[in-house]
N, C-alpha and C. Protein backbone atom coordinates (compact mmCIF):
# COMPACT_ATOMS: atom_id res chain seq x y z
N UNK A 1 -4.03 98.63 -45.79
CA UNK A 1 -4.36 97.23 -45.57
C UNK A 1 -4.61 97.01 -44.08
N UNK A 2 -5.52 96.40 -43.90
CA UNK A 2 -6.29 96.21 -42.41
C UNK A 2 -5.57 95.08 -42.17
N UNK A 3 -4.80 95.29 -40.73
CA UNK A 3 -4.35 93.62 -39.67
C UNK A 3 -4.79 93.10 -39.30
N UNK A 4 -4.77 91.98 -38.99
CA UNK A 4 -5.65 91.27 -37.76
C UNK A 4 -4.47 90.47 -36.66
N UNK A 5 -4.60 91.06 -35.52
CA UNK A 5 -3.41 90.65 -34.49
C UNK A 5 -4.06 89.73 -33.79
N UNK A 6 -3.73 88.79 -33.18
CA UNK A 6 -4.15 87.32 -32.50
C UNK A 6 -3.02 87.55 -31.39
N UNK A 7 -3.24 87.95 -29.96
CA UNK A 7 -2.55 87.29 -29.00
C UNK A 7 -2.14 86.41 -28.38
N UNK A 8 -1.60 85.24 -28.79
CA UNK A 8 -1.41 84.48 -28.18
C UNK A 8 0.03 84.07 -27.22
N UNK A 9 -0.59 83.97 -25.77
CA UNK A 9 0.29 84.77 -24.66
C UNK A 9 0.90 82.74 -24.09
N UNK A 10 1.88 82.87 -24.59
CA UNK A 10 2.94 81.58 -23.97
C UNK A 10 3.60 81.86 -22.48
N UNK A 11 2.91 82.67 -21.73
CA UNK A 11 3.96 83.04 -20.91
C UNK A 11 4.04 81.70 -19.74
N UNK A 12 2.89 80.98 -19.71
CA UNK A 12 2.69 79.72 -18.86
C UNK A 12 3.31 78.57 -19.39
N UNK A 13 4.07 78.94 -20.73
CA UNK A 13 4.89 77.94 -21.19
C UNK A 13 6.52 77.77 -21.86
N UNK A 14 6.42 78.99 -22.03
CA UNK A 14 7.54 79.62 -23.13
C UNK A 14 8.26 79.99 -21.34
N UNK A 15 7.82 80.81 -20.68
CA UNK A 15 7.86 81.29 -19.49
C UNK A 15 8.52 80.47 -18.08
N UNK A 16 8.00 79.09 -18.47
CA UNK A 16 8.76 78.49 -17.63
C UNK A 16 9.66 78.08 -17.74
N UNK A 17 10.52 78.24 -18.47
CA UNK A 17 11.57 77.95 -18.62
C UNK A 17 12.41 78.77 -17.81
N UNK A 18 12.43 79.93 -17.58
CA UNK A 18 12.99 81.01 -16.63
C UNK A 18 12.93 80.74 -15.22
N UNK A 19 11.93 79.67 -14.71
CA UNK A 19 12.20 79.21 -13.24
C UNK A 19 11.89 77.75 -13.55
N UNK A 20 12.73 77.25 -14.19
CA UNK A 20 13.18 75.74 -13.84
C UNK A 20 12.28 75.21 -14.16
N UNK A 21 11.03 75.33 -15.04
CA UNK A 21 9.99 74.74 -15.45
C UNK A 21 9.04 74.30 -13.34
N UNK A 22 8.93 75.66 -12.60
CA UNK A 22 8.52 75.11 -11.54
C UNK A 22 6.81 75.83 -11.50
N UNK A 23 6.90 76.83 -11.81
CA UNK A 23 5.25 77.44 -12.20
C UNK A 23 4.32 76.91 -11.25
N UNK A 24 4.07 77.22 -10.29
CA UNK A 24 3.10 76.58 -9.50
C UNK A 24 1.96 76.60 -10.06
N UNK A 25 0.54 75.69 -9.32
CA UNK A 25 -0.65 76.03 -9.64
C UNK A 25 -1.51 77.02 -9.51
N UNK A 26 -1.04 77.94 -8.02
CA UNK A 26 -1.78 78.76 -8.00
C UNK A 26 -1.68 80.28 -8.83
N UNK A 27 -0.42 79.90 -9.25
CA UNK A 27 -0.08 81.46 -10.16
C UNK A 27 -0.45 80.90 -11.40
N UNK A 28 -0.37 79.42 -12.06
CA UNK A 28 -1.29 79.02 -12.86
C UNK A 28 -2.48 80.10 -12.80
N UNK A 29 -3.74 79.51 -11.49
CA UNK A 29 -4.83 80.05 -11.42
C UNK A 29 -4.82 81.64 -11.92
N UNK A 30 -4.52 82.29 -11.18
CA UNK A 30 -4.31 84.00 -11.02
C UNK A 30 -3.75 84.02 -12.40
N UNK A 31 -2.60 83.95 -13.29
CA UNK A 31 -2.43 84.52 -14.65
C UNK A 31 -3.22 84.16 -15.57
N UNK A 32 -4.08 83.02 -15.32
CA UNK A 32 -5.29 82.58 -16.05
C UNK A 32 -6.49 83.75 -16.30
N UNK A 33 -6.67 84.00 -14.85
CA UNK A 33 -7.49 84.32 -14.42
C UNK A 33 -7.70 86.18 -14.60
N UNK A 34 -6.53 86.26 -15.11
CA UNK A 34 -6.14 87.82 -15.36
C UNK A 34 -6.01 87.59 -16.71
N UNK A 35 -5.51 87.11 -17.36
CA UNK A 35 -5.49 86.90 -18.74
C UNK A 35 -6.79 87.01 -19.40
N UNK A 36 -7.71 85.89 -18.88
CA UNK A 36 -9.21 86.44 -18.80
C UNK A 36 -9.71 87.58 -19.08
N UNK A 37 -9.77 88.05 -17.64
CA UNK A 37 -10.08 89.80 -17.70
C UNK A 37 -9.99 90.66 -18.14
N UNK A 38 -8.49 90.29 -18.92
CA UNK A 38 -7.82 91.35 -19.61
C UNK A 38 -8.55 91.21 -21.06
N UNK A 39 -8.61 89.92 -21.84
CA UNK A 39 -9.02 89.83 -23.28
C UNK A 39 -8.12 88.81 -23.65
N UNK A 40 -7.16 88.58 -23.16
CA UNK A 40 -6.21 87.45 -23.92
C UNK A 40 -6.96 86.76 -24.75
N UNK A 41 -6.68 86.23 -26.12
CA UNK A 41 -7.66 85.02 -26.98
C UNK A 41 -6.93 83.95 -26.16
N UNK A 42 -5.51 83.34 -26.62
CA UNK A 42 -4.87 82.56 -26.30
C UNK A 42 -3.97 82.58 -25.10
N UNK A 43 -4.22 81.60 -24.09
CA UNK A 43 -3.19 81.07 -23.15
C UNK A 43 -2.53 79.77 -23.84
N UNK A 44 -1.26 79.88 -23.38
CA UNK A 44 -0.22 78.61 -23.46
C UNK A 44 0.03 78.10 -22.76
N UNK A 45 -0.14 76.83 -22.00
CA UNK A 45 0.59 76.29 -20.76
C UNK A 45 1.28 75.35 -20.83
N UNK A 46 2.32 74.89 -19.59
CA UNK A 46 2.82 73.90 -19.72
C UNK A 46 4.21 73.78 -19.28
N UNK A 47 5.06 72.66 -19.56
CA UNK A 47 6.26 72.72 -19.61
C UNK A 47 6.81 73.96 -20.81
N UNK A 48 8.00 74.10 -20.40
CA UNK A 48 8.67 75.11 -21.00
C UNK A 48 8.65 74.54 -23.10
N UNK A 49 9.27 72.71 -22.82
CA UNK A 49 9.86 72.33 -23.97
C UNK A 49 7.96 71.54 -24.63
N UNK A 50 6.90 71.60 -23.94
CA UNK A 50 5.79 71.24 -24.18
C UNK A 50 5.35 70.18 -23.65
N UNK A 51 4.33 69.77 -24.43
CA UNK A 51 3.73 68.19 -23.48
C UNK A 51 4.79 67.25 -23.43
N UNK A 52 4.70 66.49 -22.35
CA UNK A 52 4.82 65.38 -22.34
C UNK A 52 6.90 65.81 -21.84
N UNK A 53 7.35 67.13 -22.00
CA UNK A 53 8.86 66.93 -21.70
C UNK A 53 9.36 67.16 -20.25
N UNK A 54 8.28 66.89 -18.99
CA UNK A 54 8.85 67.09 -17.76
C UNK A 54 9.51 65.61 -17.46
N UNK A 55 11.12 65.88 -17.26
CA UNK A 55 11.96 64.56 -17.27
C UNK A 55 13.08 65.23 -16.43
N UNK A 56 13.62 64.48 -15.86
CA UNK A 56 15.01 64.60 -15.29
C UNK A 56 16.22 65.23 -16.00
N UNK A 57 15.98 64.71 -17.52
CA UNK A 57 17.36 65.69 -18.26
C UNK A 57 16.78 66.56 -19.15
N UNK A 58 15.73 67.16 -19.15
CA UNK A 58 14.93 68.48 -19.55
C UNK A 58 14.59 69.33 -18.99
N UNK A 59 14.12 69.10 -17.52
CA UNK A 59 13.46 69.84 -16.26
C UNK A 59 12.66 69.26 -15.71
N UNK A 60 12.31 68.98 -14.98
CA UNK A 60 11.20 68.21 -14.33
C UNK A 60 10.11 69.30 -13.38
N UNK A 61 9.03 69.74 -13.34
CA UNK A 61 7.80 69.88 -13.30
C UNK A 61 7.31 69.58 -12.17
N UNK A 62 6.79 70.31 -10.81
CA UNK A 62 6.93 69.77 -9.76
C UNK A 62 5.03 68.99 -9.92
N UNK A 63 4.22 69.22 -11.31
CA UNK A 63 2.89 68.94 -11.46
C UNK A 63 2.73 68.15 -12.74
N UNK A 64 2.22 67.38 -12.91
CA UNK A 64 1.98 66.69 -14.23
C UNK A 64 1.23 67.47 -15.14
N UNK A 65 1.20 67.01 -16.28
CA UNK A 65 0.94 67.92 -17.31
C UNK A 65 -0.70 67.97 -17.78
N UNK A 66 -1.50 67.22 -16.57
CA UNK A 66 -2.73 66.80 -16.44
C UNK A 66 -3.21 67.86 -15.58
N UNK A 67 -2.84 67.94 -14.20
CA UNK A 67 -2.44 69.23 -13.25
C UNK A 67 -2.61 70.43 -13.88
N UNK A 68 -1.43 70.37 -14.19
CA UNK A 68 -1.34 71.87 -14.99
C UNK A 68 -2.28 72.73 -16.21
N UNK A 69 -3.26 71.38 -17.16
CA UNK A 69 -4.00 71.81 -18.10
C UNK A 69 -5.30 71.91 -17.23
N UNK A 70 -5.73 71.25 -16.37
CA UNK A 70 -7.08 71.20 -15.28
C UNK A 70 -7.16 72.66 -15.14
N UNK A 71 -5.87 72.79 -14.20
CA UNK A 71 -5.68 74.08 -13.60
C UNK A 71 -6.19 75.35 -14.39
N UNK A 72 -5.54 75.06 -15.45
CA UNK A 72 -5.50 76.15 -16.71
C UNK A 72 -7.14 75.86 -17.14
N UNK A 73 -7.84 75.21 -17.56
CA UNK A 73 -9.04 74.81 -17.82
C UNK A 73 -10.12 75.65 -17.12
N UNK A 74 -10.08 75.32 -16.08
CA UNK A 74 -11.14 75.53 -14.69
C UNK A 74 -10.69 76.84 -14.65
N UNK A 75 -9.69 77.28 -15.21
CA UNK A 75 -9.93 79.02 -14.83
C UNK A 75 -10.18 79.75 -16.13
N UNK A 76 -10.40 79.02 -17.15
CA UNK A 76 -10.49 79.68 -18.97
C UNK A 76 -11.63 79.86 -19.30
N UNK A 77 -12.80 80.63 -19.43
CA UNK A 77 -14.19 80.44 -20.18
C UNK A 77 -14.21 81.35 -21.48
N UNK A 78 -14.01 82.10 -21.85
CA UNK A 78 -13.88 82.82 -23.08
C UNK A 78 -12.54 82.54 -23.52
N UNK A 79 -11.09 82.78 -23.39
CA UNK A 79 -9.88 82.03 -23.50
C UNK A 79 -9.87 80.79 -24.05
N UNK A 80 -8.91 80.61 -25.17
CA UNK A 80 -8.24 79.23 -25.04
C UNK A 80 -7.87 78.96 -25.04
N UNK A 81 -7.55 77.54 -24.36
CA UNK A 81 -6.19 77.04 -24.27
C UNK A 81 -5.30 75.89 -24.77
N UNK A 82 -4.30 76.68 -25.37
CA UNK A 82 -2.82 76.16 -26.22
C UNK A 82 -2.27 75.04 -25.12
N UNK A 83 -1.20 74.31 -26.04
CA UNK A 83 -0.29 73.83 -25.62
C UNK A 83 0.76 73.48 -26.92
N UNK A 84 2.26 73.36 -26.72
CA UNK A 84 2.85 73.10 -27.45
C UNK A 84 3.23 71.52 -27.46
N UNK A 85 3.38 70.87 -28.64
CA UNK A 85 3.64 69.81 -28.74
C UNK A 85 5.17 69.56 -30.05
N UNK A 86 6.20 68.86 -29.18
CA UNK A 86 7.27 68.34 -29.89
C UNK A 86 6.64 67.14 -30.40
N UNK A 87 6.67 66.35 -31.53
CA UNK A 87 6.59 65.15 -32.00
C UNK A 87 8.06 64.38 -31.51
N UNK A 88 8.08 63.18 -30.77
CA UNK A 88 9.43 62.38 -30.19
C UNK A 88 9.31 63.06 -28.65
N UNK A 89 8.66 64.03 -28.50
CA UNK A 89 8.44 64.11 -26.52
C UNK A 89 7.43 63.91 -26.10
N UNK A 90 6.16 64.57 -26.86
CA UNK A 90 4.73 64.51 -26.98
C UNK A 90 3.91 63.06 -27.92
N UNK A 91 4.10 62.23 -27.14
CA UNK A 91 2.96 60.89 -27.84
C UNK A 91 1.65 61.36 -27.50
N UNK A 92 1.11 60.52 -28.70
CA UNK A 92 -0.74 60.48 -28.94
C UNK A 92 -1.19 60.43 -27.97
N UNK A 93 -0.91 59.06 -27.59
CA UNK A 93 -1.84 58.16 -26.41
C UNK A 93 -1.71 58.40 -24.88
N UNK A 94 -0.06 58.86 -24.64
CA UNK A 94 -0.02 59.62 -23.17
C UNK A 94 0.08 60.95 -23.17
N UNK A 95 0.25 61.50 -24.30
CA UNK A 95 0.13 62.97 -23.46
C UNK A 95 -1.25 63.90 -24.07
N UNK A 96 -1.22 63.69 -26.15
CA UNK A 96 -2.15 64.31 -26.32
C UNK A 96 -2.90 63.84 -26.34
N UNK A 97 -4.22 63.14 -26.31
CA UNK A 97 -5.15 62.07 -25.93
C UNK A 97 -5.77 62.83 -24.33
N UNK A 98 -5.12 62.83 -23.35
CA UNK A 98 -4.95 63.66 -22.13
C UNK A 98 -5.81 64.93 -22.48
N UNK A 99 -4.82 65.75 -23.04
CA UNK A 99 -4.56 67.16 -23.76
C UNK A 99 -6.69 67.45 -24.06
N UNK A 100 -6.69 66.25 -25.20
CA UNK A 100 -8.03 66.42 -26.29
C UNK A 100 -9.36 66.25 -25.09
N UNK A 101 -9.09 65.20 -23.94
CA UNK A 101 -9.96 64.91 -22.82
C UNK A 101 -10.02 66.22 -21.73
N UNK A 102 -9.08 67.01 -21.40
CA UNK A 102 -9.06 68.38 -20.33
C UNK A 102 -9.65 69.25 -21.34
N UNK A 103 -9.58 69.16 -22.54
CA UNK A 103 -10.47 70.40 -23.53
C UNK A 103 -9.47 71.15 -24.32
N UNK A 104 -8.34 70.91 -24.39
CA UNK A 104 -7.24 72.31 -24.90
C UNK A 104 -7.65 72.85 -26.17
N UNK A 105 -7.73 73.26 -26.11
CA UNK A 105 -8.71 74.17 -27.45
C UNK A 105 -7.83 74.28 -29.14
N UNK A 106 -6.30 74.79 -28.84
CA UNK A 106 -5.10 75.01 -30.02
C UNK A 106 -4.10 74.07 -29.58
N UNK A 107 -3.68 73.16 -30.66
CA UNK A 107 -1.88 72.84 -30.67
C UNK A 107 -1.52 73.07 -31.40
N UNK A 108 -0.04 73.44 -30.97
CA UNK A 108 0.88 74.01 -31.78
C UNK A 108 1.87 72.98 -31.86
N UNK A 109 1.83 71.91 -33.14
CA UNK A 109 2.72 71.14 -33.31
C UNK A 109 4.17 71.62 -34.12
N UNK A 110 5.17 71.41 -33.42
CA UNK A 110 6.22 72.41 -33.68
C UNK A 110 7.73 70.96 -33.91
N UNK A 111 8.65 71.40 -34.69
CA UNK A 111 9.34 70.93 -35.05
C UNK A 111 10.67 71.59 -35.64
N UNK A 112 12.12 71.21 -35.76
CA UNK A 112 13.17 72.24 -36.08
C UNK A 112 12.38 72.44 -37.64
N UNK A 113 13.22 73.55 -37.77
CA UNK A 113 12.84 74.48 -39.26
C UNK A 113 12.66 73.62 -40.37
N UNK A 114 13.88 72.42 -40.48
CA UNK A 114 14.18 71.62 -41.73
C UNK A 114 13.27 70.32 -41.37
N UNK A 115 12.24 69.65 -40.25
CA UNK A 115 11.80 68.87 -40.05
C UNK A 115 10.84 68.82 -39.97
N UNK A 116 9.84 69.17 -40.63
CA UNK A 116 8.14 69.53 -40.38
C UNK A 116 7.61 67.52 -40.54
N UNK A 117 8.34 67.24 -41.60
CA UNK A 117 7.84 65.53 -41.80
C UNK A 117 7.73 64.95 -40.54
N UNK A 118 8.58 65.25 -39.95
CA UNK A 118 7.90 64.37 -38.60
C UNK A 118 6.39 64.91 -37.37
N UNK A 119 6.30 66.26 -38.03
CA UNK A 119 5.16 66.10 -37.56
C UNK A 119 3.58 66.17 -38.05
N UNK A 120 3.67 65.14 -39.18
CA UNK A 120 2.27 64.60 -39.72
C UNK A 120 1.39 63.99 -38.90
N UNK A 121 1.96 62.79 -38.33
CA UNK A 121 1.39 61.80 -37.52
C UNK A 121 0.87 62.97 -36.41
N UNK A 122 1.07 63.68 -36.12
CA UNK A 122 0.03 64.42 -34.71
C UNK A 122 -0.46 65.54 -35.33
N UNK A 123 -0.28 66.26 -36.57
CA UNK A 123 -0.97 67.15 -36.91
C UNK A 123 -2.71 66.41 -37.77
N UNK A 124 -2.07 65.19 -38.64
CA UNK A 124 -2.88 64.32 -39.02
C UNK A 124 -4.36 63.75 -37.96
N UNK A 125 -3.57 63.33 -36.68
CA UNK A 125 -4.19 62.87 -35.72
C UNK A 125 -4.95 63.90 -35.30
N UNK A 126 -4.81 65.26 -34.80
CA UNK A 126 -5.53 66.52 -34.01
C UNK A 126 -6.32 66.37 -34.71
N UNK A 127 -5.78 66.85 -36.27
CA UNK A 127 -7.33 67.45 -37.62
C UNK A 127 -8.09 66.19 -37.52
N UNK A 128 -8.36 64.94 -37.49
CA UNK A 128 -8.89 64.33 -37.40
C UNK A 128 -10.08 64.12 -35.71
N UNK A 129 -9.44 64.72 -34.72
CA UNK A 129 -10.01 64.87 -33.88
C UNK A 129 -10.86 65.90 -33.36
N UNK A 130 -10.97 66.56 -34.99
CA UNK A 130 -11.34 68.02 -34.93
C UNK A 130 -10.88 69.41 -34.20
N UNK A 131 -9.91 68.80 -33.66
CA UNK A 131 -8.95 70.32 -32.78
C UNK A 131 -8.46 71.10 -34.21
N UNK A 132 -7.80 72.20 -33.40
CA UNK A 132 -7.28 73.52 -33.95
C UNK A 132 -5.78 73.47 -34.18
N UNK A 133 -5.14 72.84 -35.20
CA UNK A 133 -3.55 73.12 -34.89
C UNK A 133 -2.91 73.72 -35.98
N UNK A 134 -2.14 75.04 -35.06
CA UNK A 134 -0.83 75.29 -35.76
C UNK A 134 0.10 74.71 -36.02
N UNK A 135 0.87 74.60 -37.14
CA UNK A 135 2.51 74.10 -37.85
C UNK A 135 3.47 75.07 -36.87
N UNK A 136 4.48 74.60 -36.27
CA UNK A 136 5.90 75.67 -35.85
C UNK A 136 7.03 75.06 -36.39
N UNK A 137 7.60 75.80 -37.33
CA UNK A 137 9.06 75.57 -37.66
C UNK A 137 9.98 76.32 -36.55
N UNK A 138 10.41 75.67 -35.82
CA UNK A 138 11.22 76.41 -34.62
C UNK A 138 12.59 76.73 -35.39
N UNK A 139 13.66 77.28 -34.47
CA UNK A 139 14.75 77.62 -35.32
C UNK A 139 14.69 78.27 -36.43
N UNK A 140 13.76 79.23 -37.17
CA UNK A 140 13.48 79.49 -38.45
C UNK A 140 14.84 80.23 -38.89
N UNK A 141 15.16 81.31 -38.03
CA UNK A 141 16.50 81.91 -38.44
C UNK A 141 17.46 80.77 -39.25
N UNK A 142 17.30 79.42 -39.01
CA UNK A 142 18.73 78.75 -39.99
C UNK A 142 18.54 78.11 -41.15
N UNK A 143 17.26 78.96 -41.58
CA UNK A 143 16.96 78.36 -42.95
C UNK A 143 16.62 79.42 -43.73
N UNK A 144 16.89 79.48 -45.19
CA UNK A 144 16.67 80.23 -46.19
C UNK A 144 14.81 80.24 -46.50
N UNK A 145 14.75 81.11 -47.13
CA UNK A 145 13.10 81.69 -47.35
C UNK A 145 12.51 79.92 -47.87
N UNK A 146 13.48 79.71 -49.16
CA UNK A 146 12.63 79.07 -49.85
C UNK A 146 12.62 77.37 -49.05
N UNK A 147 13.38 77.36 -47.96
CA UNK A 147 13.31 76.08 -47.22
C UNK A 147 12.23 76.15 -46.07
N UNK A 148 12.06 77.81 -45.43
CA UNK A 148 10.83 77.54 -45.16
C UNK A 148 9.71 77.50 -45.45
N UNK A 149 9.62 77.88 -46.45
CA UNK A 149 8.04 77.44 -47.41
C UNK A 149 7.70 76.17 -47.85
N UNK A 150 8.99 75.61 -48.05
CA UNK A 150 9.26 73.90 -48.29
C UNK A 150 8.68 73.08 -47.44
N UNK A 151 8.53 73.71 -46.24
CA UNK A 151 8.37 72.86 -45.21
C UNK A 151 7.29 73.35 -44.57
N UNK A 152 6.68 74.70 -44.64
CA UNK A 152 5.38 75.42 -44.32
C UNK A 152 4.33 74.54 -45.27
N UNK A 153 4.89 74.08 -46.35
CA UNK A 153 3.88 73.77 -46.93
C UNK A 153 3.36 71.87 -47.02
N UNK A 154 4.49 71.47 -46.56
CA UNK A 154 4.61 70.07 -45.75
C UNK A 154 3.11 70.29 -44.38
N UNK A 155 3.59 71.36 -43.48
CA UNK A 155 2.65 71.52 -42.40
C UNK A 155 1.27 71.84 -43.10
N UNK A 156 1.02 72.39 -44.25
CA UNK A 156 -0.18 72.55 -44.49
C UNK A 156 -0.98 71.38 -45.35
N UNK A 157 -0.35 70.58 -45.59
CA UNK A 157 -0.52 69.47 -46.45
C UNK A 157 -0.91 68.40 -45.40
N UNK A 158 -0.56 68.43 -44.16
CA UNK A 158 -1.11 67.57 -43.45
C UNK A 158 -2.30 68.22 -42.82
N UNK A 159 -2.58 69.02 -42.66
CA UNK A 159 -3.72 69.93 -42.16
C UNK A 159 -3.58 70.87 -40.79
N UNK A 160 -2.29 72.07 -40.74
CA UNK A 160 -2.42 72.83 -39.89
C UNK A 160 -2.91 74.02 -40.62
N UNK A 161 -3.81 74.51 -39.24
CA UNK A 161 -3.91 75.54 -40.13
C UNK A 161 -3.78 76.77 -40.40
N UNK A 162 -3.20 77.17 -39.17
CA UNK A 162 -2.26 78.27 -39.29
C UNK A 162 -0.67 77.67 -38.89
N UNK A 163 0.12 78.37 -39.37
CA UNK A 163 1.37 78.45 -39.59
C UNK A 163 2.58 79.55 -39.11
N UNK A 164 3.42 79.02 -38.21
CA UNK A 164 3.86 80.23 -37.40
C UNK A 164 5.91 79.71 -37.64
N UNK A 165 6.41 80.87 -37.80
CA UNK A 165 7.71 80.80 -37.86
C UNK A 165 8.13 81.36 -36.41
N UNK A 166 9.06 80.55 -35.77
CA UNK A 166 9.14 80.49 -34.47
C UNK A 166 11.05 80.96 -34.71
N UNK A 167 10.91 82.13 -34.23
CA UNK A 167 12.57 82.94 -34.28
C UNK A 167 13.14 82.42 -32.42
N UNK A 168 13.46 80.92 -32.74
CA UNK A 168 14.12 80.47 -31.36
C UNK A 168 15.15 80.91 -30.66
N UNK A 169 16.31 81.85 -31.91
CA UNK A 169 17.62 81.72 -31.47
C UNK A 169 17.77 83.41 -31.00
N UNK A 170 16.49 84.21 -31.25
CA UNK A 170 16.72 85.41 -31.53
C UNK A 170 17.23 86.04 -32.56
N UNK A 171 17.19 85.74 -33.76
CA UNK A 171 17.67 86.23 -34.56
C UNK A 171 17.29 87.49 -35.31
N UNK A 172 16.09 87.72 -35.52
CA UNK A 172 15.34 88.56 -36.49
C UNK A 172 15.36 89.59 -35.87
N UNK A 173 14.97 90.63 -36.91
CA UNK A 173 15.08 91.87 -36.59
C UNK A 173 13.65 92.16 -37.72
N UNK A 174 12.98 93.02 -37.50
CA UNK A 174 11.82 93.69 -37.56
C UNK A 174 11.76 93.71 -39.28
N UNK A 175 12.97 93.92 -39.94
CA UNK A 175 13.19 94.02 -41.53
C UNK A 175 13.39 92.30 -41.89
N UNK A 176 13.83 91.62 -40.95
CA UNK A 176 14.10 90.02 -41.29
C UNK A 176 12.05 89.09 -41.65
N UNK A 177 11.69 90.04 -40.65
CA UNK A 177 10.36 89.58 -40.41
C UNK A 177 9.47 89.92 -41.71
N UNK A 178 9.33 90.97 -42.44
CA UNK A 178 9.06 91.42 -42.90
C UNK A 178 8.96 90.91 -44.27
């Protein structure tokens, strides 16, 4: 049976979290810009916890999240570019709205394992705006098989369209995945 592997490289987002959500712009530029070169399909950028969560009791972002997608933009031409979105941190109108105007190409609307219902309203909204979005059940490790399909299939019912189980806590092991 033939694979098909999709890279998609979070390290501009997942990544910042490891220095305080501080990521400057110009290493923005340059990992863009190498990512490029290299073949990457997907870049991720952003705050660590996604749009719209640079705050005082999350991390705060020494660039707005406007900044940071420009940045990422102006250096992407074959690449595209992700961002993650929490539903309750990430609103329509200030952050993704933004997001759909700089060009971001994929969202990944993501939510704990047992809560996909709350994110209709922005998966609803993207497909309607014709963007590209993935479903994320984060936390997947604390739910049984048949609760995440319960809820994989919640995300597909609103229209994502790929679907990704997000192992937050570290849990899995290569046979868990499987």
């Amino acid at each position: 049976m033939k694979k098909n592997i999709t890279i998609s490289d979070p390290s501009l987002r997942d990544g910042n979290h490891c220095v305080k959500h501080q990521i400057n712009l110009d290493s923005i530029c340059r990992y863009c810009k190498f990512a490029e070169s290299s073949g990457i399909p997907i870049i991720e950028v952003g705050h660590g916890n996604g749009l719209g969560a640079s705050s005082l009791l999350i991390g705060q972002m020494p660039y707005t999240d406007r900044e940071v997608l420009l940045t990422a933009r102006r250096n992407l031409n074959k690449t595209k570019l992700g961002v993650h979105i929490i539903p309750g941190i990430a609103t329509i109108k200030k952050d993704i709205d933004i997001a759909i105007d700089i060009g971001v190409d994929i969202f990944r609307v993501a939510s704990h394992v047992t809560e996909a219902n709350i994110t209709r309203t922005h998966i609803e909204y993207l497909r309607n705006k014709g963007k590209t979005v993935y479903g994320v059940l984060m936390m997947s490790a604390l739910a049984n098989t048949s609760i995440l399909i319960e809820e994989a299939k919640k995300m597909e019912e609103y229209g994502a369209e790929i679907f990704l189980i997000m192992d937050s806590t570290g849990s899995y092991l290569p046979k868990d995945v499987e």
